[in-house]
C-alpha atoms as a PDB file:
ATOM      1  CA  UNK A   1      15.356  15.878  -5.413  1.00  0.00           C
ATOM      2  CA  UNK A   2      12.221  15.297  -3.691  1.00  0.00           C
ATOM      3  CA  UNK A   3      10.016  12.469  -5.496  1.00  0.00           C
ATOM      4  CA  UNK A   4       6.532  13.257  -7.025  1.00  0.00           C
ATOM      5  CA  UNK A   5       4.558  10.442  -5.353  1.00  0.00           C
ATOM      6  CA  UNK A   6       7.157   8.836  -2.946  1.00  0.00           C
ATOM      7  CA  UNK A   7       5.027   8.251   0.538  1.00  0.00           C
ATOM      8  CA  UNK A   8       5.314   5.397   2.688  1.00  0.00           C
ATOM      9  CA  UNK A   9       2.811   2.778   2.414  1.00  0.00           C
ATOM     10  CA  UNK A  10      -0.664   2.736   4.393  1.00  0.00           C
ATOM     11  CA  UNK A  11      -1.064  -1.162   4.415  1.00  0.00           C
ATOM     12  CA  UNK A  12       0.581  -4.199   5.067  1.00  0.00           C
ATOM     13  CA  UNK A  13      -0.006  -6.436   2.679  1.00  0.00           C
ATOM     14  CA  UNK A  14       0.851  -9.325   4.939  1.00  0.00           C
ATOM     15  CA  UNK A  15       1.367 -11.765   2.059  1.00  0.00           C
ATOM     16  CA  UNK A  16       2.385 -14.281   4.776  1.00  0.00           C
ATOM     17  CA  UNK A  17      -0.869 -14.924   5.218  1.00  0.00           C
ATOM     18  CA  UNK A  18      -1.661 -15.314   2.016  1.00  0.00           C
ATOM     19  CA  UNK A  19      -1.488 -18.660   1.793  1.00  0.00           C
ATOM     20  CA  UNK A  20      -3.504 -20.008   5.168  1.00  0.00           C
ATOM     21  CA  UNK A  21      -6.737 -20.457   3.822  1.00  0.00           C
ATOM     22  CA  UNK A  22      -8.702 -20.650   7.586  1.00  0.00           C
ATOM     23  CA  UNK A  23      -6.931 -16.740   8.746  1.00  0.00           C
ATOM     24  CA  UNK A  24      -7.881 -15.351   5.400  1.00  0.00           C
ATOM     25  CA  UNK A  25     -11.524 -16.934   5.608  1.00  0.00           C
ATOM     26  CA  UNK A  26     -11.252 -15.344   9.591  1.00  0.00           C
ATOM     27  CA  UNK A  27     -10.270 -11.987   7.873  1.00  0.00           C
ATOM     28  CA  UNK A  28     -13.083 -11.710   5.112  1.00  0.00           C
ATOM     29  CA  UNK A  29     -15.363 -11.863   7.951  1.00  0.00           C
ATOM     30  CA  UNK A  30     -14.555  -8.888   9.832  1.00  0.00           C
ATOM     31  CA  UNK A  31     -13.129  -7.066   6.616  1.00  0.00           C
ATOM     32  CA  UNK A  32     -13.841  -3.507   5.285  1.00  0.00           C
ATOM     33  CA  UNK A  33     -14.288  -4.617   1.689  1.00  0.00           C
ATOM     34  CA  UNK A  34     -13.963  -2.552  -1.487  1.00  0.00           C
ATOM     35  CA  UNK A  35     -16.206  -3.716  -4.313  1.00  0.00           C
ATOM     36  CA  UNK A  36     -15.441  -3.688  -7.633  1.00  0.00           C
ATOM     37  CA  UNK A  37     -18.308  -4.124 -10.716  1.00  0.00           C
ATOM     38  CA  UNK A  38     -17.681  -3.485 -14.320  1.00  0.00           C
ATOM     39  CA  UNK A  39     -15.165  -1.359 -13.848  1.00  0.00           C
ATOM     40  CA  UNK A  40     -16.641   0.748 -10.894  1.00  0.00           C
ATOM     41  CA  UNK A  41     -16.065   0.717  -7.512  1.00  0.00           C
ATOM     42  CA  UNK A  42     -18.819   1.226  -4.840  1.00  0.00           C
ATOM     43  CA  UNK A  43     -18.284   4.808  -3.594  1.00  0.00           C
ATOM     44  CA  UNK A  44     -20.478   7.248  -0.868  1.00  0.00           C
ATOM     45  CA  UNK A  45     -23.609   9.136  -1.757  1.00  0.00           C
ATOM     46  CA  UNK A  46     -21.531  11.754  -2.079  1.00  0.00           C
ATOM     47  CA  UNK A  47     -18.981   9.951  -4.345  1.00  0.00           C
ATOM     48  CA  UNK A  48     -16.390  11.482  -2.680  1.00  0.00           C
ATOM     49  CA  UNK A  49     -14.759   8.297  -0.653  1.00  0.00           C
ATOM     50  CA  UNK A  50     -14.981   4.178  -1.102  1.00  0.00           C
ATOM     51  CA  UNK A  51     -17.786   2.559   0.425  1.00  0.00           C
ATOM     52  CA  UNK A  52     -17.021  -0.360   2.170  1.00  0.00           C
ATOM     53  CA  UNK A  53     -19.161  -3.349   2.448  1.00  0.00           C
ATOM     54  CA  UNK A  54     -19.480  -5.901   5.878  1.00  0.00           C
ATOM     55  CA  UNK A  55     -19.016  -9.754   4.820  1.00  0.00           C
ATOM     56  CA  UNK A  56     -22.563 -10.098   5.769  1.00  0.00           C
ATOM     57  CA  UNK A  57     -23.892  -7.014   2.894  1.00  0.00           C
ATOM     58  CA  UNK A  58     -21.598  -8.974   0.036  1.00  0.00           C
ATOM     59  CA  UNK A  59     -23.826 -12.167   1.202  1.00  0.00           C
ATOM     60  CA  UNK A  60     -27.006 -10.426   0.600  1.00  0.00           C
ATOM     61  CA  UNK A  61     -26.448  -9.250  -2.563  1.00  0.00           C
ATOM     62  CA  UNK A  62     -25.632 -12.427  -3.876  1.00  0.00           C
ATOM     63  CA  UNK A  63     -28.357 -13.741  -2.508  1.00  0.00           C
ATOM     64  CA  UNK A  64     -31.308 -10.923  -3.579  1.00  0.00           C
ATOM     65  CA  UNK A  65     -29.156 -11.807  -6.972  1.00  0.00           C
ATOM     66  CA  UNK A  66     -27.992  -7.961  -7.091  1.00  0.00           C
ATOM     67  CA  UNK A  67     -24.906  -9.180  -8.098  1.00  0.00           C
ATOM     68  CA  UNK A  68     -22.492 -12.321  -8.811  1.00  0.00           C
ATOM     69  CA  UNK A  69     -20.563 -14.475  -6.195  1.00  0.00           C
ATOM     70  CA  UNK A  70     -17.706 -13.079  -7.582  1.00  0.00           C
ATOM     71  CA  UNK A  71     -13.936 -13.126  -6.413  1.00  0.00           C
ATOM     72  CA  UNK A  72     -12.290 -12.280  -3.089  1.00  0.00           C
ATOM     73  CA  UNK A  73      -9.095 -10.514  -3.090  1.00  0.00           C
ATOM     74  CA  UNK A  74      -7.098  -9.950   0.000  1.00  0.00           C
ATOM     75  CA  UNK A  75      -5.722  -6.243   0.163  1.00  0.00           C
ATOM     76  CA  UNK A  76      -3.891  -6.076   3.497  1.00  0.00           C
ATOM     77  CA  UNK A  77      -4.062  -5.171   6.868  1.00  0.00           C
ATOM     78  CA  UNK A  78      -4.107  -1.617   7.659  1.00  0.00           C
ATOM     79  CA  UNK A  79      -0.761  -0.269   9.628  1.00  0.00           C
ATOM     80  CA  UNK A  80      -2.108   1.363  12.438  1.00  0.00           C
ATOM     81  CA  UNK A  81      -4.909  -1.041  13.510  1.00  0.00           C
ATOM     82  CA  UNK A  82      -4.448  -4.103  11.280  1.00  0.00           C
ATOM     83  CA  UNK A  83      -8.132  -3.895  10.065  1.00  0.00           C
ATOM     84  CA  UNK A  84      -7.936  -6.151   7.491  1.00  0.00           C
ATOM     85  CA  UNK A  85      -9.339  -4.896   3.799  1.00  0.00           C
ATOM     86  CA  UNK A  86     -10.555  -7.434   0.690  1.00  0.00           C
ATOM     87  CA  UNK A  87     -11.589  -6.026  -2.322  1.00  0.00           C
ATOM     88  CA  UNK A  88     -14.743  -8.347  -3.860  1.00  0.00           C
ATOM     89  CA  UNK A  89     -14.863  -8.317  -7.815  1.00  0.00           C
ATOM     90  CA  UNK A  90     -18.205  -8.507  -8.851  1.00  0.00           C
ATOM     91  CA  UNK A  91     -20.641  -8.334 -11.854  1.00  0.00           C
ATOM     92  CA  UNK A  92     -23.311  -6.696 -12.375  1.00  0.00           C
ATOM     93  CA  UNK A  93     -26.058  -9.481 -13.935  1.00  0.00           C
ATOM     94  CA  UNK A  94     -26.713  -6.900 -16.695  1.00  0.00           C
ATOM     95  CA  UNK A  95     -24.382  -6.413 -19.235  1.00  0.00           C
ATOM     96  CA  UNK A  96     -21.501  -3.637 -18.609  1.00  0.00           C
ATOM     97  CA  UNK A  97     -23.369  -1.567 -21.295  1.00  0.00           C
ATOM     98  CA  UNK A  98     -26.057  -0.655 -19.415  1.00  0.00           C
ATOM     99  CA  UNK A  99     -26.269   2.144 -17.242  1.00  0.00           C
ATOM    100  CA  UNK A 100     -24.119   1.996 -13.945  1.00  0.00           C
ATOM    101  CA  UNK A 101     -26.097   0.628 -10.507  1.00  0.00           C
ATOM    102  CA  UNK A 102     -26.339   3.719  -8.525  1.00  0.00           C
ATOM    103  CA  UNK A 103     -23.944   4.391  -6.083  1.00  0.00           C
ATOM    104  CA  UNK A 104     -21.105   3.586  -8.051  1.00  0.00           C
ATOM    105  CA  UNK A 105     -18.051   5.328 -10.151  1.00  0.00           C
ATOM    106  CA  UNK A 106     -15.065   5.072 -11.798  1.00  0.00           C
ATOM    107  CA  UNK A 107     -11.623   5.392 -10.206  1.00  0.00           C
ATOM    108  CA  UNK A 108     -11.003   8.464 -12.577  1.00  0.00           C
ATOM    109  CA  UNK A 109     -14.235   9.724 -11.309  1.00  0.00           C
ATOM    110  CA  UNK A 110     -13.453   9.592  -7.476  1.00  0.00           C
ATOM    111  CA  UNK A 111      -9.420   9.428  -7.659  1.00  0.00           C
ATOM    112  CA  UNK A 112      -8.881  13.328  -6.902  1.00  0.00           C
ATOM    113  CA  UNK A 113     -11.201  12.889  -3.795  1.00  0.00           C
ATOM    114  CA  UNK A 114      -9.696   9.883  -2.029  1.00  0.00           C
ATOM    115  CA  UNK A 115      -7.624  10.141   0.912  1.00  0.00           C
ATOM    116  CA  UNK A 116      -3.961   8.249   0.656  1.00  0.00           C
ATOM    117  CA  UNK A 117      -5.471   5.194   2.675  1.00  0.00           C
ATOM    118  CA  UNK A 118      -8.528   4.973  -0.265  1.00  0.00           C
ATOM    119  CA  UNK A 119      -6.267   5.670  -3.167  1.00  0.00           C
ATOM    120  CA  UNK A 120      -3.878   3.198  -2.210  1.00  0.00           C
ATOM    121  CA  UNK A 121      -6.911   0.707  -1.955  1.00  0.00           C
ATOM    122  CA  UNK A 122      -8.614   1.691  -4.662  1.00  0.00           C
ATOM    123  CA  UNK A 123      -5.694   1.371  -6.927  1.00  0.00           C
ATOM    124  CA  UNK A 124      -4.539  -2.024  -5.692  1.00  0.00           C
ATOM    125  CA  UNK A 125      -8.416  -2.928  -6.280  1.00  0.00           C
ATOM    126  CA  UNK A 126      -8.609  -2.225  -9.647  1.00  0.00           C
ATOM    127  CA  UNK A 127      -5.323  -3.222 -10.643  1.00  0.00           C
ATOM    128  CA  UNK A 128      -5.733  -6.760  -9.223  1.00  0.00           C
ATOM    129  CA  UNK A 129      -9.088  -6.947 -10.802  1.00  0.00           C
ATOM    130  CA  UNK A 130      -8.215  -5.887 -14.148  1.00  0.00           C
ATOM    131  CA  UNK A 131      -6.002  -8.547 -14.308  1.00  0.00           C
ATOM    132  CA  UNK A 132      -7.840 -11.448 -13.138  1.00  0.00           C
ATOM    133  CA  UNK A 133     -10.286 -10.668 -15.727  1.00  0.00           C
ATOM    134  CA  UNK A 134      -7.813 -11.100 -18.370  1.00  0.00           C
ATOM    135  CA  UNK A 135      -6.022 -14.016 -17.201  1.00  0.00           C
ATOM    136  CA  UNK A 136      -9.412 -16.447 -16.286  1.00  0.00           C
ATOM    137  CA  UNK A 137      -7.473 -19.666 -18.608  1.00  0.00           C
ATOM    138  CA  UNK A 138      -3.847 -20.513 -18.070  1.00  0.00           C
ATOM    139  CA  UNK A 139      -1.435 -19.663 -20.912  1.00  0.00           C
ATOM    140  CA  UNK A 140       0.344 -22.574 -21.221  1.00  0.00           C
ATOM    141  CA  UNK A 141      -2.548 -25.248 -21.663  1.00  0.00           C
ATOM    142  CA  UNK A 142      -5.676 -23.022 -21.917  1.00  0.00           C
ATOM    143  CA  UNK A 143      -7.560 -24.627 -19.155  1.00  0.00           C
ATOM    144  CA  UNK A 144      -9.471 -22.455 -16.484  1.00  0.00           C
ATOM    145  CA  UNK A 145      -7.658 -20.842 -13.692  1.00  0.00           C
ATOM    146  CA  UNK A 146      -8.732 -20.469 -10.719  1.00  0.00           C
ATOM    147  CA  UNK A 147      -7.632 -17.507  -7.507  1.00  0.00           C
ATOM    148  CA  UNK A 148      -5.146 -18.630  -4.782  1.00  0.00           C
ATOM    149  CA  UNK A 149      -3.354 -17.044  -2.680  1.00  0.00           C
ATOM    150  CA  UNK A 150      -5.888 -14.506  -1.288  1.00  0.00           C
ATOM    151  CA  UNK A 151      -5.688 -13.037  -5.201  1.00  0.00           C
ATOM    152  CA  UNK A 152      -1.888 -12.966  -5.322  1.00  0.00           C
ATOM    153  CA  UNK A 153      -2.034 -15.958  -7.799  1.00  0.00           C
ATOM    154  CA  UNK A 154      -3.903 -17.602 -10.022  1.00  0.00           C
ATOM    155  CA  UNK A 155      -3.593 -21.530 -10.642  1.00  0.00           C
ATOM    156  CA  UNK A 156      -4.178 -23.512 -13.604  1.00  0.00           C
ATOM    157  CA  UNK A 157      -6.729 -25.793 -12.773  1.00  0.00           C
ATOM    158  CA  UNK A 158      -5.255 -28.676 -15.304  1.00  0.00           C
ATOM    159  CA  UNK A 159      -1.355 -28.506 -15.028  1.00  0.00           C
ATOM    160  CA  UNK A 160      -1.279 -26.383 -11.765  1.00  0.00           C
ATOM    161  CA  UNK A 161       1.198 -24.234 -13.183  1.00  0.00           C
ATOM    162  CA  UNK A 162       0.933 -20.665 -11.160  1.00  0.00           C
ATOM    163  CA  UNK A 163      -0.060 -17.314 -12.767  1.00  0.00           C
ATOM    164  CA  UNK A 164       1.180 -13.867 -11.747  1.00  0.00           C
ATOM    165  CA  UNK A 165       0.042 -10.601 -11.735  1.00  0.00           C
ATOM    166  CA  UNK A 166       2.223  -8.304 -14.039  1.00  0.00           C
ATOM    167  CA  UNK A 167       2.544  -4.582 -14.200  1.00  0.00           C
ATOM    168  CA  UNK A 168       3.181  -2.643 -17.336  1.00  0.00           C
ATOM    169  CA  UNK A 169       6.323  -0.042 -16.923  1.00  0.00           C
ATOM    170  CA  UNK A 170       5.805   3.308 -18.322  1.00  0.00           C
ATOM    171  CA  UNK A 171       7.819   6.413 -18.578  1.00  0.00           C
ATOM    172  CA  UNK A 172       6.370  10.216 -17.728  1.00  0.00           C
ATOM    173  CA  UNK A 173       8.656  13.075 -18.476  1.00  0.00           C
ATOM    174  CA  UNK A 174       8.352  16.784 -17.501  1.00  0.00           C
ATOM    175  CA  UNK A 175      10.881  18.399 -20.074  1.00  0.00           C
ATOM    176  CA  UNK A 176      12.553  22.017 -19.457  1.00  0.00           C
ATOM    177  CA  UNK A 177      14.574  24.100 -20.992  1.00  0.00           C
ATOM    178  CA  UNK A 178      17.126  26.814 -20.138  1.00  0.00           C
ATOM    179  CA  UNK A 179      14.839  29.440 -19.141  1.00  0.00           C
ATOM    180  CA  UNK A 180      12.742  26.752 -17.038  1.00  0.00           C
ATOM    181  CA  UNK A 181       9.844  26.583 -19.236  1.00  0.00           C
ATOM    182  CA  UNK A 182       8.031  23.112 -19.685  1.00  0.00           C
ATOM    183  CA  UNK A 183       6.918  21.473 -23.075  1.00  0.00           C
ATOM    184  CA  UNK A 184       3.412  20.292 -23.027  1.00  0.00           C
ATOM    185  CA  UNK A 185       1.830  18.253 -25.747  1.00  0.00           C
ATOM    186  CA  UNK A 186      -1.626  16.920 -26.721  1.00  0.00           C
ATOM    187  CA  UNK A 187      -3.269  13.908 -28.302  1.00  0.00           C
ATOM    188  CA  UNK A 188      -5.914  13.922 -30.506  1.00  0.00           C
ATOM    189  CA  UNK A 189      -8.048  11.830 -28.614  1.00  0.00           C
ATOM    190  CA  UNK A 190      -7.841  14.349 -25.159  1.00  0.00           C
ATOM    191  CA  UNK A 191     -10.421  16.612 -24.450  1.00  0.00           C
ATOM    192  CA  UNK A 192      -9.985  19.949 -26.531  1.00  0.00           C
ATOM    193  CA  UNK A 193      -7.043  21.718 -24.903  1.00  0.00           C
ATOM    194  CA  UNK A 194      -6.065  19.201 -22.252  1.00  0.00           C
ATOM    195  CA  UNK A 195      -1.803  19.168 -22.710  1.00  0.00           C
ATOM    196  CA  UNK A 196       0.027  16.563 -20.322  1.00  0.00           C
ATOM    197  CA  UNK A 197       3.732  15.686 -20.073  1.00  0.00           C
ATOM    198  CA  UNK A 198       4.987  13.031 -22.519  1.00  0.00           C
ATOM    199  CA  UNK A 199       4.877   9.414 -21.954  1.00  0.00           C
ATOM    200  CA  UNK A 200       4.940   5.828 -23.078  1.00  0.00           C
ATOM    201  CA  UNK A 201       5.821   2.239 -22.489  1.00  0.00           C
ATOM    202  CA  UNK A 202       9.375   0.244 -21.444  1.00  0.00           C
ATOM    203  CA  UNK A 203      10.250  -1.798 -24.401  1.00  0.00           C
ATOM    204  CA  UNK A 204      12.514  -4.759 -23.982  1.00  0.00           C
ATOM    205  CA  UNK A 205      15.909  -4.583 -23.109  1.00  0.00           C
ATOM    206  CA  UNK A 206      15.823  -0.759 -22.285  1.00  0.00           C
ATOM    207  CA  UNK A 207      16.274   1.271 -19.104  1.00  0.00           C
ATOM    208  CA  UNK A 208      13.898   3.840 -17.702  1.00  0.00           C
ATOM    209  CA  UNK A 209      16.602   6.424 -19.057  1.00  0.00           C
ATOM    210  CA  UNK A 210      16.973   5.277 -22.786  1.00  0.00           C
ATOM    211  CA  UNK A 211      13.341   4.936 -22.801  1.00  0.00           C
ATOM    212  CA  UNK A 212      12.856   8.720 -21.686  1.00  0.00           C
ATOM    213  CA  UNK A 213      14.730  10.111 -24.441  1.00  0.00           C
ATOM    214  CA  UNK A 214      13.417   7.792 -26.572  1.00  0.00           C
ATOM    215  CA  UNK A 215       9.858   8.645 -25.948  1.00  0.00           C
ATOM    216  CA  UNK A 216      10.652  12.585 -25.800  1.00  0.00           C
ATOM    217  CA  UNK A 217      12.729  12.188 -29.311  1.00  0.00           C
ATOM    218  CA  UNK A 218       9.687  10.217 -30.711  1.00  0.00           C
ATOM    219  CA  UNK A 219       6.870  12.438 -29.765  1.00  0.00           C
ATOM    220  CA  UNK A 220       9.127  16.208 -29.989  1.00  0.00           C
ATOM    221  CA  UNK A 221      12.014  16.019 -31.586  1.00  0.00           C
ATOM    222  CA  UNK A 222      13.709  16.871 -28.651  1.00  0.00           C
ATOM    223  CA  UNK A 223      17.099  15.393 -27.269  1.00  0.00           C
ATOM    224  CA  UNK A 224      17.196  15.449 -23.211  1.00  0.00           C
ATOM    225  CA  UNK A 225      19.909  15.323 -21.164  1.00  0.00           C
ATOM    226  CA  UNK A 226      20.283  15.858 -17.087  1.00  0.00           C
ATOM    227  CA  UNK A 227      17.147  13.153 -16.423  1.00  0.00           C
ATOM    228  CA  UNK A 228      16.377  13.314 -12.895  1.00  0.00           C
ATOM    229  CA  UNK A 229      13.793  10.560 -11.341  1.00  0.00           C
ATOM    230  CA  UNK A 230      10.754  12.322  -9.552  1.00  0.00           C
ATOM    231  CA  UNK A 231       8.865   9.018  -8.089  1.00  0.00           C
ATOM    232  CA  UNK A 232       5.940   7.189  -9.231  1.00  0.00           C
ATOM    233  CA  UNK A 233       2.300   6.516  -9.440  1.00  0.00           C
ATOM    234  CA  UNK A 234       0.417   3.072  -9.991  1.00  0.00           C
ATOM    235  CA  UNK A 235      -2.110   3.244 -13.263  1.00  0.00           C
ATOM    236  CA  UNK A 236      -4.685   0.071 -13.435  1.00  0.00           C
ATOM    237  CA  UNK A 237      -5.889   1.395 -16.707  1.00  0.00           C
ATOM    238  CA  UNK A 238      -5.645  -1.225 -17.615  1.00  0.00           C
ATOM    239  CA  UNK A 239      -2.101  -2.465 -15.371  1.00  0.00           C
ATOM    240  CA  UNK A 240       0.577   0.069 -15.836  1.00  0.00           C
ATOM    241  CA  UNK A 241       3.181   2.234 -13.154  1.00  0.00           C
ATOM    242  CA  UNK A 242       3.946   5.357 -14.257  1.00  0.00           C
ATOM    243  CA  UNK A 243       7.873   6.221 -13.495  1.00  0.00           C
ATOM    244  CA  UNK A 244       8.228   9.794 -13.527  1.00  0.00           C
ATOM    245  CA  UNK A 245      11.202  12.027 -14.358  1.00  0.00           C
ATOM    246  CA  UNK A 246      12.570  15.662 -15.708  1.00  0.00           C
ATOM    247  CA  UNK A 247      14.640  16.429 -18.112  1.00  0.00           C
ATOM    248  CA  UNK A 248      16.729  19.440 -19.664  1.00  0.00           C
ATOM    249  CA  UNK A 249      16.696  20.371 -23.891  1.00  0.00           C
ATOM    250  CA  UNK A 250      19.122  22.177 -24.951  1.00  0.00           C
ATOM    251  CA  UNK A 251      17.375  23.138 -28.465  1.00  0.00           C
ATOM    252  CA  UNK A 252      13.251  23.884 -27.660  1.00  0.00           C
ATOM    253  CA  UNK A 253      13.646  25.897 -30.902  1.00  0.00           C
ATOM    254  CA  UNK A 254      13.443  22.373 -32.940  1.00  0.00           C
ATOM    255  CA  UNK A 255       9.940  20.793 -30.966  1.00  0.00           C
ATOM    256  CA  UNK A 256       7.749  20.281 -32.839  1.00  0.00           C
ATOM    257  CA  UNK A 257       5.092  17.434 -32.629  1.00  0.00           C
ATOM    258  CA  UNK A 258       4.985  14.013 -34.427  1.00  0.00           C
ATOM    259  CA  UNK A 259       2.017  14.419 -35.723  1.00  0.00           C
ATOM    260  CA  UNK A 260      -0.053  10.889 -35.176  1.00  0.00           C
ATOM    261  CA  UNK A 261       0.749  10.085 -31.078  1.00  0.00           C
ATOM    262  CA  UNK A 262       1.275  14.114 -30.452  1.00  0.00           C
ATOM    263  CA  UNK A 263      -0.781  16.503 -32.172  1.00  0.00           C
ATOM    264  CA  UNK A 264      -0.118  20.013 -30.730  1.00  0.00           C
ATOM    265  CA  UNK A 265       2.680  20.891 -28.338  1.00  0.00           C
ATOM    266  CA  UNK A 266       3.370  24.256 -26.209  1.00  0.00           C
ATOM    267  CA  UNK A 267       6.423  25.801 -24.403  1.00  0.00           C
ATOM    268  CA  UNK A 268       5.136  27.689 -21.513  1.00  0.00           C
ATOM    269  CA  UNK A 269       6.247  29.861 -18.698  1.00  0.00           C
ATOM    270  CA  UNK A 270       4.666  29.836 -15.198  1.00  0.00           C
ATOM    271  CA  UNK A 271       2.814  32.614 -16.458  1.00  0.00           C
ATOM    272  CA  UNK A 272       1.943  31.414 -19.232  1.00  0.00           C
ATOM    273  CA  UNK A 273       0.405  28.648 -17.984  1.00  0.00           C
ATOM    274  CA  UNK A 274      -1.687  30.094 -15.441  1.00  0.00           C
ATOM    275  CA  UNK A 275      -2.878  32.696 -17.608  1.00  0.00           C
ATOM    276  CA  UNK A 276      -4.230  29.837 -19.909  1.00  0.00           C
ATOM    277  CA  UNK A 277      -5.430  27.568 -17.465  1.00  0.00           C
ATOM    278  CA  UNK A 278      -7.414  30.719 -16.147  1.00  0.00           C
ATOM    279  CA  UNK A 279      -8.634  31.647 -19.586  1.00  0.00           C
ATOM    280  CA  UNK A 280      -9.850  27.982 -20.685  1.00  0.00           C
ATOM    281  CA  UNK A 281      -7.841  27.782 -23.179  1.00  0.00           C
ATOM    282  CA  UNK A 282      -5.725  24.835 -21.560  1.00  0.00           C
ATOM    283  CA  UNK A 283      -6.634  22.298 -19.320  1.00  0.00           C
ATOM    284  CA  UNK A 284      -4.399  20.499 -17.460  1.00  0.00           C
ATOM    285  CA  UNK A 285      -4.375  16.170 -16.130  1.00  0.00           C
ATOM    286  CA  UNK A 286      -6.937  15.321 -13.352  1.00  0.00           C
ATOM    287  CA  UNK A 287      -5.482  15.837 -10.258  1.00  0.00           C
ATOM    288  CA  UNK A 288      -5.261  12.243  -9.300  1.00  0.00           C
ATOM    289  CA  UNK A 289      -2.505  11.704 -12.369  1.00  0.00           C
ATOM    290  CA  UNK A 290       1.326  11.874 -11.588  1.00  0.00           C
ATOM    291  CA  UNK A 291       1.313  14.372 -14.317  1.00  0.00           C
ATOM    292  CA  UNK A 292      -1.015  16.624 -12.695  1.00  0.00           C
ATOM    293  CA  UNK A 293       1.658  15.930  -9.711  1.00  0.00           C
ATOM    294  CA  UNK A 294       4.496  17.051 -11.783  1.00  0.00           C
ATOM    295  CA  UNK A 295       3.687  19.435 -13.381  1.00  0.00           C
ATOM    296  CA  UNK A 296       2.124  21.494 -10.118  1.00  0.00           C
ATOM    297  CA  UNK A 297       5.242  20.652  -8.320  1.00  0.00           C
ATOM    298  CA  UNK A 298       7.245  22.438 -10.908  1.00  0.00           C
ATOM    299  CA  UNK A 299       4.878  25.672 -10.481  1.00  0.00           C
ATOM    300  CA  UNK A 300       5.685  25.747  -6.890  1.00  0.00           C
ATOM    301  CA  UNK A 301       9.019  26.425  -7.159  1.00  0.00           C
END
């Protein structure tokens, strides 16, 4: 079964040289760096790709006071040239609720623009980012941490005790039945008539698979058999993967929605679908989102 989001890497993350302090200082000088503010990143004037900054442009806009010094976070090299890439998380000196500097945008803004290369920088951006925000004192001691390891790490600056970045494991299931329809669903908090595939966090002690037809069960009713892994997508929002998978019902008579996660659900055809999408009536995930992936990759069969 060919995987939803399965291609091969566009960076080496080179996490060997992590820990040399002098090559990673060498690297951040001749660097294509990603910057990161508030929860933007710096994009084109067309907002339709990252714009990468020079060592020497982060510099000056410390120093006009633009922005904060910030954190440096080493990305990678890139596979076919080794360019190296840093992303550079930085505030804005305003607070986060004013309006955005220009020239820069969310990754759910840009996402369905980027090339694989951009995504894959993008994502590992935000997602490092995110979690360096949340993890600035060490929780063992409370003391401030501080970045190592070109990002990789943070260390407590009292006990020395190292902090890791961790990822948050979520399900996404595309569920079919018989006739090779697919069962939507909506939350109340979506846009009016955006429907995605059902989803929702690993709990402790259970596989991918028990947590599928948990999840499914939970939000439809519905008990799932045949579940088939598709691939899967990072998430930073704020630090999740999504795994993706389909499975089969053999009862779509008894959906029905649980009424507080899942508000509205729909069994549609190809046809169906289409004609709805085409009507307004449904929207469908941005195109950046593995469920956008999924479910598109079911309507091409």
């Amino acid at each position: 079964m060919s995987a939803v989001n399965g291609q091969v890497s566009k960076m080496d993350r080179a996490s060997h040289l992590r820990s040399n302090q002098i090559t990673l200082d060498q690297m951040w000088a001749k660097a294509k760096i990603v910057h990161f503010s508030d929860g933007r990143l710096a994009v084109s004037a067309q907002a339709t790709e990252l714009h990468f900054l020079t060592a020497a442009e982060v510099e000056a806009l410390i120093k006009s006071g633009e922005f904060k010094s910030g954190e440096k976070y080493f990305l990678g090299l890139d596979q076919l040239d080794n360019q190296p890439y840093f992303a550079w998380n930085s505030n804005h000196p305003k607070s986060e609720s004013d309006d955005a500097p220009a020239g820069y945008a969310t990754l759910r803004e840009i996402g369905g623009d980027l090339n694989e290369l951009q995504m894959e920088l993008a994502l590992h951006s935000v997602a490092l980012s995110n979690w360096h925000k949340t993890h600035s004192h060490c929780a063992r001691c409370g003391a401030p941490t501080s970045v190592a390891m070109g990002g990789a790490v943070r260390t407590c600056d009292a006990d020395k005790s190292e902090h890791y970045p961790r990822t948050d494991c979520a399900v996404i299931v595309l569920v079919r039945d018989a006739d090779d329809r697919i069962l939507l669903g909506r939350q109340a908090i979506w846009p009016e008539g955006r429907f995605s595939c059902f989803a929702g966090f690993l709990e402790p002690g259970e596989t991918f698979e028990q947590c599928v037809q948990r999840e499914v069960n939970e939000e439809s009713g519905l008990a799932v058999r045949e579940i088939n892994y598709l691939g899967s997508q990072p998430w930073p929002f704020p630090a999740s993967i999504m795994i993706s998978f389909e499975a089969i019902t053999d009862f779509p008579e008894v959906a029905k929605p649980d009424g507080e996660e899942i508000v509205e659900i729909k069994w549609l055809s190809r046809a169906e679908l289409k004609a709805q999408v085409a009507d307004g009536s449904l929207s469908l995930p941005p195109t950046m989102s593995v469920s956008r992936k999924m479910i598109d990759r079911w309507l091409t069969k």
